[in-house]
PDB file of N, CA and C in Angstrom:
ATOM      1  N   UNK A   1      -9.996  -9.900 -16.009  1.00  0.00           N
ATOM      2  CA  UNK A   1      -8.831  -9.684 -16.838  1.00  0.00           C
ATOM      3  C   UNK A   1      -7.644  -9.393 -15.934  1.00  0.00           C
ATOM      4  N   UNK A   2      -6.350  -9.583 -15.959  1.00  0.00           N
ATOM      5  CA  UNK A   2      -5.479  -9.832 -15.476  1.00  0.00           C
ATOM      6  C   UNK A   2      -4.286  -8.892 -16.406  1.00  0.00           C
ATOM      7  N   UNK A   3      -4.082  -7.907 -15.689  1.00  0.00           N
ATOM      8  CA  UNK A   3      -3.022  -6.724 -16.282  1.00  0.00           C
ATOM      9  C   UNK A   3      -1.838  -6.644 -15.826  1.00  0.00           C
ATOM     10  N   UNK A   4      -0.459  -6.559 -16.419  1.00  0.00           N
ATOM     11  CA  UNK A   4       0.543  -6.065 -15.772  1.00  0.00           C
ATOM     12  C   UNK A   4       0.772  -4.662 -15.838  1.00  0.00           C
ATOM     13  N   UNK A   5       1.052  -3.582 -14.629  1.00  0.00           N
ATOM     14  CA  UNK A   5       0.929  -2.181 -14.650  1.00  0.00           C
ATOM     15  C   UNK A   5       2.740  -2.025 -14.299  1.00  0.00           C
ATOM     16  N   UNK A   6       2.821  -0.907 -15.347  1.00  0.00           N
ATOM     17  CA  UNK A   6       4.407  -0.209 -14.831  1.00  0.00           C
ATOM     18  C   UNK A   6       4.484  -0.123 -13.724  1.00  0.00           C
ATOM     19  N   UNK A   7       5.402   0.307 -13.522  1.00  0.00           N
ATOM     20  CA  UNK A   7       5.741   1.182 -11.784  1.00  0.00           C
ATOM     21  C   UNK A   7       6.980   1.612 -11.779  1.00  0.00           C
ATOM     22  N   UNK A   8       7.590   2.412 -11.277  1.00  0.00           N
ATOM     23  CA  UNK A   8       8.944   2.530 -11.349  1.00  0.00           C
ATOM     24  C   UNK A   8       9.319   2.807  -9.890  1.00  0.00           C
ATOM     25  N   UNK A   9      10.613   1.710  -9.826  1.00  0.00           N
ATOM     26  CA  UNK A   9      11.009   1.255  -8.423  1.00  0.00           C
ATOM     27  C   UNK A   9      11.730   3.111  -7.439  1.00  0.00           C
ATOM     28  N   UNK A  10      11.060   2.750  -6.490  1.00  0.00           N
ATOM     29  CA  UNK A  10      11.297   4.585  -5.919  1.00  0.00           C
ATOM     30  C   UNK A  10      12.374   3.748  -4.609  1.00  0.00           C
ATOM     31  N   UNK A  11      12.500   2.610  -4.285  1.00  0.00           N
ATOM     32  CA  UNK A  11      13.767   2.083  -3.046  1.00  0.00           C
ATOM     33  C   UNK A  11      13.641   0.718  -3.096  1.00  0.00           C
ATOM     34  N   UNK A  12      14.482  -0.050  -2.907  1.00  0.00           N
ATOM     35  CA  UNK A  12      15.280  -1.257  -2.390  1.00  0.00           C
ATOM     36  C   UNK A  12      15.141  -1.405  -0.672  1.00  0.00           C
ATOM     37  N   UNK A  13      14.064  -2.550  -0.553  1.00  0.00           N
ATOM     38  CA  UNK A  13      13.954  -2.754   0.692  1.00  0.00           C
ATOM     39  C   UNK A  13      15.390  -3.591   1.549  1.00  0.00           C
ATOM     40  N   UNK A  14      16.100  -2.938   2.337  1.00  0.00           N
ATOM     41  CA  UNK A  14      17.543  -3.683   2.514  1.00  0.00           C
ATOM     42  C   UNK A  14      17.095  -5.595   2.837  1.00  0.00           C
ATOM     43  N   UNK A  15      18.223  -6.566   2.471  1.00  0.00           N
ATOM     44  CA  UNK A  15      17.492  -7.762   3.117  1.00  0.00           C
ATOM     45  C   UNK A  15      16.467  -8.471   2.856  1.00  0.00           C
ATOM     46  N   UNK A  16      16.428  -8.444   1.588  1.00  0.00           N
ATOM     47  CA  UNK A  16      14.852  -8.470   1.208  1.00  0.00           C
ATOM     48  C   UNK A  16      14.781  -9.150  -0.334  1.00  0.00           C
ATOM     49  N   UNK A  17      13.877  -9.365  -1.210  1.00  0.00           N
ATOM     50  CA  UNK A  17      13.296  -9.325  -2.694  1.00  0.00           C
ATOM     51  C   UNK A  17      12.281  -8.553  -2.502  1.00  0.00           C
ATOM     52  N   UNK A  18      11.726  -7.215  -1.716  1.00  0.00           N
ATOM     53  CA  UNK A  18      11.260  -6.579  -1.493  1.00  0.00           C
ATOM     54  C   UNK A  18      11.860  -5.162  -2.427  1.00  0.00           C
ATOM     55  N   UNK A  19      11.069  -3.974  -2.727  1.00  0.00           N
ATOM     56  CA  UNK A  19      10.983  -2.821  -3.364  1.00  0.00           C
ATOM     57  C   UNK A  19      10.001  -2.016  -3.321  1.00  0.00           C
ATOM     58  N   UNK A  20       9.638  -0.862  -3.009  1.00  0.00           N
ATOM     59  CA  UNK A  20       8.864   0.337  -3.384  1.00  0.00           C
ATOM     60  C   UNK A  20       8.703   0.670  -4.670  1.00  0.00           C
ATOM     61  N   UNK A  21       7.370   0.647  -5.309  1.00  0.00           N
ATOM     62  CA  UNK A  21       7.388   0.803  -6.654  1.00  0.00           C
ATOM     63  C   UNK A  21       6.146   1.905  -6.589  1.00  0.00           C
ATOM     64  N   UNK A  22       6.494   3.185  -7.867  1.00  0.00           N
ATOM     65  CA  UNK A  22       5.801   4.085  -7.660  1.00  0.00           C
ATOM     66  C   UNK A  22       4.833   3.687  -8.609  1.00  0.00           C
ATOM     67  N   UNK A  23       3.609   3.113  -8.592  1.00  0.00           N
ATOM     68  CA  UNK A  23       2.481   3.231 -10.055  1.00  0.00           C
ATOM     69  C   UNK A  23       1.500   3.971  -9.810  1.00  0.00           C
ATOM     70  N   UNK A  24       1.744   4.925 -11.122  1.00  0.00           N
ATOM     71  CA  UNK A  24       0.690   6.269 -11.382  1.00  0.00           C
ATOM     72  C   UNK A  24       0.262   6.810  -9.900  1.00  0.00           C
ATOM     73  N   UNK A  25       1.202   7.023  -9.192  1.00  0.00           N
ATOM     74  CA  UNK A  25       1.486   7.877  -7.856  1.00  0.00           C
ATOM     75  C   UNK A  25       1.062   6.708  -6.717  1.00  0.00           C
ATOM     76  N   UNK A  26       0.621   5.884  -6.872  1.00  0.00           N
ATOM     77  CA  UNK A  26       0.681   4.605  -5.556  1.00  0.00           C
ATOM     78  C   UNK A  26       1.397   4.084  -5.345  1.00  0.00           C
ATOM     79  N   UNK A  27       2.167   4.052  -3.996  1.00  0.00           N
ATOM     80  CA  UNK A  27       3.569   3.602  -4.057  1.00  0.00           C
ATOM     81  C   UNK A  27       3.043   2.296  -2.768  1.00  0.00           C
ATOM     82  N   UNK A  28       3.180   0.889  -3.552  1.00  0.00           N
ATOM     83  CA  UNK A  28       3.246  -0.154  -2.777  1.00  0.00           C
ATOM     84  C   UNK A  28       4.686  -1.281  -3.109  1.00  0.00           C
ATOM     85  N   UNK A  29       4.623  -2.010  -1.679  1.00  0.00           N
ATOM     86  CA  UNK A  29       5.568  -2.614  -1.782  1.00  0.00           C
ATOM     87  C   UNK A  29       5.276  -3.939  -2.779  1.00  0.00           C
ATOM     88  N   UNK A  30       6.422  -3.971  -3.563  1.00  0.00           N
ATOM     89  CA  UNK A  30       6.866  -5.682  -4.664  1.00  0.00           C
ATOM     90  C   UNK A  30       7.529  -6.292  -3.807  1.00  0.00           C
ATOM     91  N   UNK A  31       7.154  -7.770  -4.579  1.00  0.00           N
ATOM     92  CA  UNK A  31       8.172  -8.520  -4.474  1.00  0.00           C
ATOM     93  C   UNK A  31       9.117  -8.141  -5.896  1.00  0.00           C
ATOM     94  N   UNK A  32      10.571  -8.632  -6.237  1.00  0.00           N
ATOM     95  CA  UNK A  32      11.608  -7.735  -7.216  1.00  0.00           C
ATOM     96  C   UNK A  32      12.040  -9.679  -7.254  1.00  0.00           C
ATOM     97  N   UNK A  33      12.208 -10.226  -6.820  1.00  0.00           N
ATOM     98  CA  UNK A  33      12.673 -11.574  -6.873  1.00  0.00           C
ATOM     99  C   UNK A  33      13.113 -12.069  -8.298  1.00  0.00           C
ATOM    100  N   UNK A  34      12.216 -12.200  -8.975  1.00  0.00           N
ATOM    101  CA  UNK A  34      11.698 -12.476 -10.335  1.00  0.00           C
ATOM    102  C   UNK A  34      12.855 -12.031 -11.234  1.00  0.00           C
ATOM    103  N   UNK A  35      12.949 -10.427 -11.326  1.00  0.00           N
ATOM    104  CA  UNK A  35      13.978  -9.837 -11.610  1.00  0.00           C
ATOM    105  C   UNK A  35      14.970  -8.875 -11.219  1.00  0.00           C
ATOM    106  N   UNK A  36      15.435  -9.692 -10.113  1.00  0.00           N
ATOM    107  CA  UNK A  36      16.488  -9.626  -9.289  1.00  0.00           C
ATOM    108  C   UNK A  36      18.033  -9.844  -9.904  1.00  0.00           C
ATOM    109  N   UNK A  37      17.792 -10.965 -10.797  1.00  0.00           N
ATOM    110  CA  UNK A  37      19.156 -10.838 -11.616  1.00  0.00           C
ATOM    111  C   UNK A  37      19.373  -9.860 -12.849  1.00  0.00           C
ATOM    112  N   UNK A  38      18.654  -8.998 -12.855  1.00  0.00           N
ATOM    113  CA  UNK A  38      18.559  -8.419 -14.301  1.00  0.00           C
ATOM    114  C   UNK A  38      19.168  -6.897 -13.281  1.00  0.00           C
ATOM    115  N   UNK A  39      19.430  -6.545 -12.351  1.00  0.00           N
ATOM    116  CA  UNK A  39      20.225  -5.679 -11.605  1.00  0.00           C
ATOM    117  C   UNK A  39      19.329  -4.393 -11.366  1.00  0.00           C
ATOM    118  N   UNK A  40      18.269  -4.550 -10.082  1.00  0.00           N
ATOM    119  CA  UNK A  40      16.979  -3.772 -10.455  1.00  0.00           C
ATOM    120  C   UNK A  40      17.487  -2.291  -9.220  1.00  0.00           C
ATOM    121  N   UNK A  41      17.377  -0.976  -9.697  1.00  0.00           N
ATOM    122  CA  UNK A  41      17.687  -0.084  -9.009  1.00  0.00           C
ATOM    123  C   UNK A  41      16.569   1.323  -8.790  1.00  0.00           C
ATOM    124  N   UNK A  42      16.814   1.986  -7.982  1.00  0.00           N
ATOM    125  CA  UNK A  42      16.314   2.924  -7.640  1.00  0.00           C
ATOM    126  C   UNK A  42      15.568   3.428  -9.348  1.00  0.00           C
ATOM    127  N   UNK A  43      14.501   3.641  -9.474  1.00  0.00           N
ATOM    128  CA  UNK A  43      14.049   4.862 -11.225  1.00  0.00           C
ATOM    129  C   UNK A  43      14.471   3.784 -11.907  1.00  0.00           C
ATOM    130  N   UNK A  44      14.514   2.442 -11.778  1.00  0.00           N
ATOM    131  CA  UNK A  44      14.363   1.592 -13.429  1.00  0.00           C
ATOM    132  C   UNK A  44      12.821   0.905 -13.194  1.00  0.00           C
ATOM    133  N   UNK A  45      12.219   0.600 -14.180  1.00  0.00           N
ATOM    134  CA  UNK A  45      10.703   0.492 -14.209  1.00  0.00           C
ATOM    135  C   UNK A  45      10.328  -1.009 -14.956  1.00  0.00           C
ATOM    136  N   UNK A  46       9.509  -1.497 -14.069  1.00  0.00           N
ATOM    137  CA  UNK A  46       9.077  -3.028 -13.909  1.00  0.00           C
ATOM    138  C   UNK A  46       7.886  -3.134 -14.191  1.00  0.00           C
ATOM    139  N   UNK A  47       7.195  -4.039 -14.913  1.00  0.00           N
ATOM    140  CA  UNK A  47       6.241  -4.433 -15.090  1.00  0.00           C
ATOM    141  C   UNK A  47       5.545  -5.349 -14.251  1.00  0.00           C
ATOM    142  N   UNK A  48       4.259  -5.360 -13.048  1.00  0.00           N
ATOM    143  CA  UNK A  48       3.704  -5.627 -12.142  1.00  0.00           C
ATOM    144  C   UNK A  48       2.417  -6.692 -11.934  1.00  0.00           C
ATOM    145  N   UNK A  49       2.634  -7.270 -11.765  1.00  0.00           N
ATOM    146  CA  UNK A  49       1.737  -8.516 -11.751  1.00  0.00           C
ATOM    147  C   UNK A  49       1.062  -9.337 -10.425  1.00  0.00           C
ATOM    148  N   UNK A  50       0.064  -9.228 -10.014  1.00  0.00           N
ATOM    149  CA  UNK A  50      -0.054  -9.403  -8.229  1.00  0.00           C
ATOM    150  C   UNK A  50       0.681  -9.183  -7.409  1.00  0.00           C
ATOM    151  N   UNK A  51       1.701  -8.060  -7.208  1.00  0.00           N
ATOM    152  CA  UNK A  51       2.662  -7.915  -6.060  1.00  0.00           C
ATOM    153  C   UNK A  51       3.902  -8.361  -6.550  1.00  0.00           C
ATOM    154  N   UNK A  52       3.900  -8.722  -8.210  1.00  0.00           N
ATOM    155  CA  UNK A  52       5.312  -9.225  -8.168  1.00  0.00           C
ATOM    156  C   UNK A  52       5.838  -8.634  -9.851  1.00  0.00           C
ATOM    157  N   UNK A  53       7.333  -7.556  -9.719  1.00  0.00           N
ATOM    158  CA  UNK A  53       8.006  -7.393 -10.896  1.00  0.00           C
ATOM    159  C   UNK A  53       7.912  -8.936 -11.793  1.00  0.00           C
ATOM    160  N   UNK A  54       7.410  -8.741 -12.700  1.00  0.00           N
ATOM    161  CA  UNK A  54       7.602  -9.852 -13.490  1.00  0.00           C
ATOM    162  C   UNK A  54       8.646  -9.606 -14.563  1.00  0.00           C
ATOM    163  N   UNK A  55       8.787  -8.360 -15.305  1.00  0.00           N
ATOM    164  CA  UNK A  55      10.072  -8.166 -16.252  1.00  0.00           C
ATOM    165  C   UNK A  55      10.404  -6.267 -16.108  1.00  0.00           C
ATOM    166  N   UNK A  56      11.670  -5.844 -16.220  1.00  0.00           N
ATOM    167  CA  UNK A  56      12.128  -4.689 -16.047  1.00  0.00           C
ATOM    168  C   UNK A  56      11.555  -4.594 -17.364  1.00  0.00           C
ATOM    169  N   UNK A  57      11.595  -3.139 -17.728  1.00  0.00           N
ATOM    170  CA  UNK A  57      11.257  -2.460 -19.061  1.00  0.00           C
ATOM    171  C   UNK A  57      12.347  -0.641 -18.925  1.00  0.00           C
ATOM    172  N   UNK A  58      11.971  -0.761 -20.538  1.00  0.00           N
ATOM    173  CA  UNK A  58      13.210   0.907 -20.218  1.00  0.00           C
ATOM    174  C   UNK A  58      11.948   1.700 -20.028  1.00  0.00           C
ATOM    175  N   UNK A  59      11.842   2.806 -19.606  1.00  0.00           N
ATOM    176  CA  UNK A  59      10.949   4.336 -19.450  1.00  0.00           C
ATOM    177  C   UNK A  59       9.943   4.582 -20.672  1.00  0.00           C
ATOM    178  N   UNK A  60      10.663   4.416 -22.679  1.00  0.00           N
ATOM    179  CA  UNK A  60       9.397   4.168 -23.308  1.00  0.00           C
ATOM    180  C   UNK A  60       8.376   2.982 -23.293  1.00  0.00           C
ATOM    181  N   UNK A  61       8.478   2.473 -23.354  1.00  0.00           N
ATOM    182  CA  UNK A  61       7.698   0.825 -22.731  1.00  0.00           C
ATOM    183  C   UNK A  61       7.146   1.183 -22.017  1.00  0.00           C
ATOM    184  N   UNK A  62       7.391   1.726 -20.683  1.00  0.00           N
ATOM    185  CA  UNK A  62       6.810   1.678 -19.811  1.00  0.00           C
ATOM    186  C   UNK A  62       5.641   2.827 -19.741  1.00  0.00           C
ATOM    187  N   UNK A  63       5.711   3.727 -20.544  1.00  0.00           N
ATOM    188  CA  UNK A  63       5.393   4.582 -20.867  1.00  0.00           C
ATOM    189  C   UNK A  63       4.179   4.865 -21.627  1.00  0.00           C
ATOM    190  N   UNK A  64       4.592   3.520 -22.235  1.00  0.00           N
ATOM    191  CA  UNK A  64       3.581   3.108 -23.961  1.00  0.00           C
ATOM    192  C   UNK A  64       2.050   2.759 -23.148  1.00  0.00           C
ATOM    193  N   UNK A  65       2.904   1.416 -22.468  1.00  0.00           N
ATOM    194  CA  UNK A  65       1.717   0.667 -21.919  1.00  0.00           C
ATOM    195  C   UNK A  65       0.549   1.258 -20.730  1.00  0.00           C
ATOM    196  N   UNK A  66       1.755   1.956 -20.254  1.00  0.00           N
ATOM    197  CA  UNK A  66       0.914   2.624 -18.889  1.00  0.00           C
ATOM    198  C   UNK A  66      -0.263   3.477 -19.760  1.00  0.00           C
ATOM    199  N   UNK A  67      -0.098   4.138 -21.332  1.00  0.00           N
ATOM    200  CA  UNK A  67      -1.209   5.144 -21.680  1.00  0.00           C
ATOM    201  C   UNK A  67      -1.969   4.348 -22.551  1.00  0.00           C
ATOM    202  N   UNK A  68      -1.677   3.017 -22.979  1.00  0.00           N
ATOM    203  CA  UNK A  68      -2.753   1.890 -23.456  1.00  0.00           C
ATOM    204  C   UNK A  68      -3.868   1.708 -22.478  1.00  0.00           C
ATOM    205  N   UNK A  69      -3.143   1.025 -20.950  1.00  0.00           N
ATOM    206  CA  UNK A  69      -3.588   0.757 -20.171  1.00  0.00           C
ATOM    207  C   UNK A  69      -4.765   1.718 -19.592  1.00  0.00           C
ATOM    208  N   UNK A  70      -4.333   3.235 -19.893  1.00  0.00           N
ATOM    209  CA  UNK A  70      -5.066   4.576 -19.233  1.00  0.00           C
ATOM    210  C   UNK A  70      -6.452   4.139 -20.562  1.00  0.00           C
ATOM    211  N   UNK A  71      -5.813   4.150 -21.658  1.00  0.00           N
ATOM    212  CA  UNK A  71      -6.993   4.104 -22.563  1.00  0.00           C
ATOM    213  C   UNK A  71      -8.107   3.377 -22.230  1.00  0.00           C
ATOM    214  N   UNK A  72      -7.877   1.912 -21.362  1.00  0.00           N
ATOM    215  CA  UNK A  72      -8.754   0.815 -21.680  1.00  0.00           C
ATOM    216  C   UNK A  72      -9.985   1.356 -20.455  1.00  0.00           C
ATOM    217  N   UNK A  73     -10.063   2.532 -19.888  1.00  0.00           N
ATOM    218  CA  UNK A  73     -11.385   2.855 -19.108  1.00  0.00           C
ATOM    219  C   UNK A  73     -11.257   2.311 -17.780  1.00  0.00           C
ATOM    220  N   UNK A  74     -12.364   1.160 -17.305  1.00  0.00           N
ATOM    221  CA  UNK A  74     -12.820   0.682 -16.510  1.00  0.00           C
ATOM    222  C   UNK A  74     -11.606  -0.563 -15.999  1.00  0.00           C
ATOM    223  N   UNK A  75     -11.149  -1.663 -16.799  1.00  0.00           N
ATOM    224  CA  UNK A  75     -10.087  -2.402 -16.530  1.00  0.00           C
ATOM    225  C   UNK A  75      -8.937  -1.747 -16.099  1.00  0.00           C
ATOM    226  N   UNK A  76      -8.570  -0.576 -16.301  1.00  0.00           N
ATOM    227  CA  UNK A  76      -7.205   0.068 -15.871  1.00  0.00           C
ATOM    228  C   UNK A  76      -7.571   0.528 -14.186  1.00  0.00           C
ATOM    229  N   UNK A  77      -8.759   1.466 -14.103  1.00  0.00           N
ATOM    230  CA  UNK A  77      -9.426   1.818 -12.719  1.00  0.00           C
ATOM    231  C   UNK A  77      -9.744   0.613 -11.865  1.00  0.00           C
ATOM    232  N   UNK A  78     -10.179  -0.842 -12.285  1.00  0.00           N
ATOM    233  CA  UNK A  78     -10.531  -1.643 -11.345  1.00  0.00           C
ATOM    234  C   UNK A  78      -8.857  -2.366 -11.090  1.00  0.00           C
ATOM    235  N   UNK A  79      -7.900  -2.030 -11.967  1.00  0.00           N
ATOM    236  CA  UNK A  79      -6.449  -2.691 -11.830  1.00  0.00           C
ATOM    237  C   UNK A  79      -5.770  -1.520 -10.372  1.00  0.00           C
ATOM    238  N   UNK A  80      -6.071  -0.421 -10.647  1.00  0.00           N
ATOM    239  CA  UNK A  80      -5.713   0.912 -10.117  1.00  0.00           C
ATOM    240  C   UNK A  80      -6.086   0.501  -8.513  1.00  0.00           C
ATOM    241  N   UNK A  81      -7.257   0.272  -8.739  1.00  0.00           N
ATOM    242  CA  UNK A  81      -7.836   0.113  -7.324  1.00  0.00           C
ATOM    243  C   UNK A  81      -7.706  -0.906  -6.316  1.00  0.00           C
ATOM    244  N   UNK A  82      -7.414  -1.971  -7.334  1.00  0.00           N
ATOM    245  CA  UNK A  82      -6.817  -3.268  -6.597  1.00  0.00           C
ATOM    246  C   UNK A  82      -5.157  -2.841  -5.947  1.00  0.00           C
ATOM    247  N   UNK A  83      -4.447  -2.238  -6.728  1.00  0.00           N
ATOM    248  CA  UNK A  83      -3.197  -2.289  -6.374  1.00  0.00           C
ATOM    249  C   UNK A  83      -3.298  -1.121  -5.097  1.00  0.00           C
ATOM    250  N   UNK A  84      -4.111  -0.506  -5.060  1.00  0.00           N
ATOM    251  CA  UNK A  84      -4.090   0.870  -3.794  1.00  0.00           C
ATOM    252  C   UNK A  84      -4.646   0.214  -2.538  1.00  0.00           C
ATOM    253  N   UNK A  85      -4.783  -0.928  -2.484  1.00  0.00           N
ATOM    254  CA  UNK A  85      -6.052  -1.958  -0.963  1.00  0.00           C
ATOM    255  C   UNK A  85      -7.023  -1.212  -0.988  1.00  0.00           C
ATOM    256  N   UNK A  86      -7.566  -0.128  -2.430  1.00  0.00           N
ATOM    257  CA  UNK A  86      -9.130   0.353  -1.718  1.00  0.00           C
ATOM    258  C   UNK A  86     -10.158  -0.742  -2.401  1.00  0.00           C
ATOM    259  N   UNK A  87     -10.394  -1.036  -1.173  1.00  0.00           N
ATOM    260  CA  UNK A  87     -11.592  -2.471  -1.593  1.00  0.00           C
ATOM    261  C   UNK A  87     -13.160  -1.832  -1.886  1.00  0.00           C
ATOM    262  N   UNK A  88     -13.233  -0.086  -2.003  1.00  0.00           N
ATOM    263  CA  UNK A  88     -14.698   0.242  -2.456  1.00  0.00           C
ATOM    264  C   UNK A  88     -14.635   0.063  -3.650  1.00  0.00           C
ATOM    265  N   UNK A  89     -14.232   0.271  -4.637  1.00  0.00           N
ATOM    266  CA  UNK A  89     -13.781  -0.307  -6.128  1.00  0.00           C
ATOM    267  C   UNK A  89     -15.321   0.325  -6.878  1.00  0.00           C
ATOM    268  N   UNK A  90     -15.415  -0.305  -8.010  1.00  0.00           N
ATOM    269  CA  UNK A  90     -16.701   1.183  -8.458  1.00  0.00           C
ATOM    270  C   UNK A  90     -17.964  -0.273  -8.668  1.00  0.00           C
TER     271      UNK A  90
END
């Protein structure tokens, strides 16, 4: 199954379509490319898809989904774990 996870952007890599995105305290680098024209800044929150913002969202949205996502058990933890590079996974 294939999930998009919030994150909310914590810096703007200078030079780049690059970003720091904080999800549920893992902070890895995006690509922001995608939605780059939609004017993406420090604390606005993106929806995440293999390494890449696929659409900004406001804070409830992001909010909603991230505690759907918490609900669904095992698919949220094996999404969790993919996005952290820990390849022991359960």
């Amino acid at each position: 199954m294939c999930l998009a996870i919030p994150g909310q952007i914590v810096r703007l890599i200078p030079d780049s379509d690059l970003a720091t995105a904080d999800v549920s305290g893992v902070k890895r680098n995006i690509n922001i490319g995608l939605v780059s024209q939609e004017g993406i800044a420090p604390g606005d929150w993106v929806l995440i898809h293999v390494g890449f913002a696929i659409s900004k969202v406001d804070e409830q949205e992001a909010r909603t989904s991230l505690e759907f996502l918490q609900s669904m058990g095992k698919a949220f933890t094996d999404e969790m774990t993919a996005i952290s590079g820990d390849e022991r996974g359960s």
